[in-house]
Protein backbone atom coordinates (compact mmCIF):
# COMPACT_ATOMS: atom_id res chain seq x y z
CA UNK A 1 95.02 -96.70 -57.43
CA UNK A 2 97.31 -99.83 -56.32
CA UNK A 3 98.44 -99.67 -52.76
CA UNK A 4 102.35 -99.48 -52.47
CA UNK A 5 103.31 -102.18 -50.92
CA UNK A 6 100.70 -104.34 -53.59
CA UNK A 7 102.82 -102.99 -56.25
CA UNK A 8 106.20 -104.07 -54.57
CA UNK A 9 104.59 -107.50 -54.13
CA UNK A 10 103.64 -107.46 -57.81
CA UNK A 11 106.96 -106.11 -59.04
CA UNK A 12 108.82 -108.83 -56.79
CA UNK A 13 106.50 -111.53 -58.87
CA UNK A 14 107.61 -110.53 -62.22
CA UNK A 15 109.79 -113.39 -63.55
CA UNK A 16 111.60 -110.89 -66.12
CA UNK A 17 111.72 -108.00 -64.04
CA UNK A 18 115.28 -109.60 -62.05
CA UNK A 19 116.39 -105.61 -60.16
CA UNK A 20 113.86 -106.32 -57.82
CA UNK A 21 114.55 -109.21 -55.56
CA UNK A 22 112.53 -110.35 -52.18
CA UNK A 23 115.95 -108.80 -50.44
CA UNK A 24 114.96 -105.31 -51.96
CA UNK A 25 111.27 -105.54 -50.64
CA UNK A 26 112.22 -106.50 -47.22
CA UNK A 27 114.16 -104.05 -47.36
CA UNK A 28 111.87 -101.25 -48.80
CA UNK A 29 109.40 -101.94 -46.02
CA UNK A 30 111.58 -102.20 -43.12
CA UNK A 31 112.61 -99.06 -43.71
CA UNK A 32 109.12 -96.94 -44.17
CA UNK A 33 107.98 -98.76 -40.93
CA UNK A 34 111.14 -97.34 -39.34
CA UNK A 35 110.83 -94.07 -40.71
CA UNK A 36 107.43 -93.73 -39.03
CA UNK A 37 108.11 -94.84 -35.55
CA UNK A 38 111.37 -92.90 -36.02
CA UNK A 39 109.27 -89.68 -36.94
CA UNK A 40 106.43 -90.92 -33.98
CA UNK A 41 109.11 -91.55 -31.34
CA UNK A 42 110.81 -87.73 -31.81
CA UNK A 43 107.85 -86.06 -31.58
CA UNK A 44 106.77 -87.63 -28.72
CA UNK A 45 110.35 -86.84 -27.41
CA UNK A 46 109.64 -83.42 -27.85
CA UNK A 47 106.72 -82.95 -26.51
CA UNK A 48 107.20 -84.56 -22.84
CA UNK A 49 110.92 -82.48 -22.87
CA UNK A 50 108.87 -79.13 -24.02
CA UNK A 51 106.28 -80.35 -21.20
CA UNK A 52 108.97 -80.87 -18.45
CA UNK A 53 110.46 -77.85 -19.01
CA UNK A 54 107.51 -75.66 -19.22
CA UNK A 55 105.35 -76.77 -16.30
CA UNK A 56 103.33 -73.91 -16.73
CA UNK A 57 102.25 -75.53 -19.80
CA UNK A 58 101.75 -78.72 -17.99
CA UNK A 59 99.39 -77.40 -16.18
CA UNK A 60 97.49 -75.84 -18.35
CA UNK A 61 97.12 -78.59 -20.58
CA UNK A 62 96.28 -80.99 -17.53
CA UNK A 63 93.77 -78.53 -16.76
CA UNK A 64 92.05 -78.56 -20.43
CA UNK A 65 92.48 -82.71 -20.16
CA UNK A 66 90.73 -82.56 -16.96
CA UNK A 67 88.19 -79.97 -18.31
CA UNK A 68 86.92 -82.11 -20.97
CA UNK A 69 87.60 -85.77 -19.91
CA UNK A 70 87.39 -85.29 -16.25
CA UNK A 71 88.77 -87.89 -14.16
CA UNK A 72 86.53 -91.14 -14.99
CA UNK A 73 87.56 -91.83 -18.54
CA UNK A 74 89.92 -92.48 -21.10
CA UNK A 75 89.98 -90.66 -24.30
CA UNK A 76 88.77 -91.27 -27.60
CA UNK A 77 88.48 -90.24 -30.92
CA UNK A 78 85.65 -88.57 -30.31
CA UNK A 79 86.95 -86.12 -28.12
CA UNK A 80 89.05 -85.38 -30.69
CA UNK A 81 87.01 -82.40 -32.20
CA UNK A 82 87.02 -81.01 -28.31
């Protein structure tokens, strides 16, 4: 299975195949990397508002950050799972 931008690339090469022009691709791309900061950006815009208005909630989940990373560390991956 082709990646999808290898197949843009590849369509963009076809001499014969004149609908798809290096405009289009640019184009194509731009907006999927858009589209996922977009979708990144709101959720992250949700959470802090949900967080600031529910300090409870803060709490608890500073508590649970503190509980398994302490106060020493960044996170990882790893702690994912936690």
């Amino acid at each position: 299975m082709s990646h999808f931008t290898v197949i843009l690339l590849e369509l963009s090469d076809l001499s014969s195949f004149t609908a798809f022009t290096d405009l289009n691709l640019v184009g194509i791309l731009t907006d999927m990397s858009l589209a996922g900061s977009d979708t990144s950006a709101n959720t992250a815009n949700f959470a802090i508002r949900y967080l600031v208005q529910n300090p409870k909630v803060q709490t608890r989940m500073q508590q649970e950050i503190d509980q398994v990373l302490g106060n020493d560390r960044w996170f990882t991956l790893e702690d994912k799972p936690k």
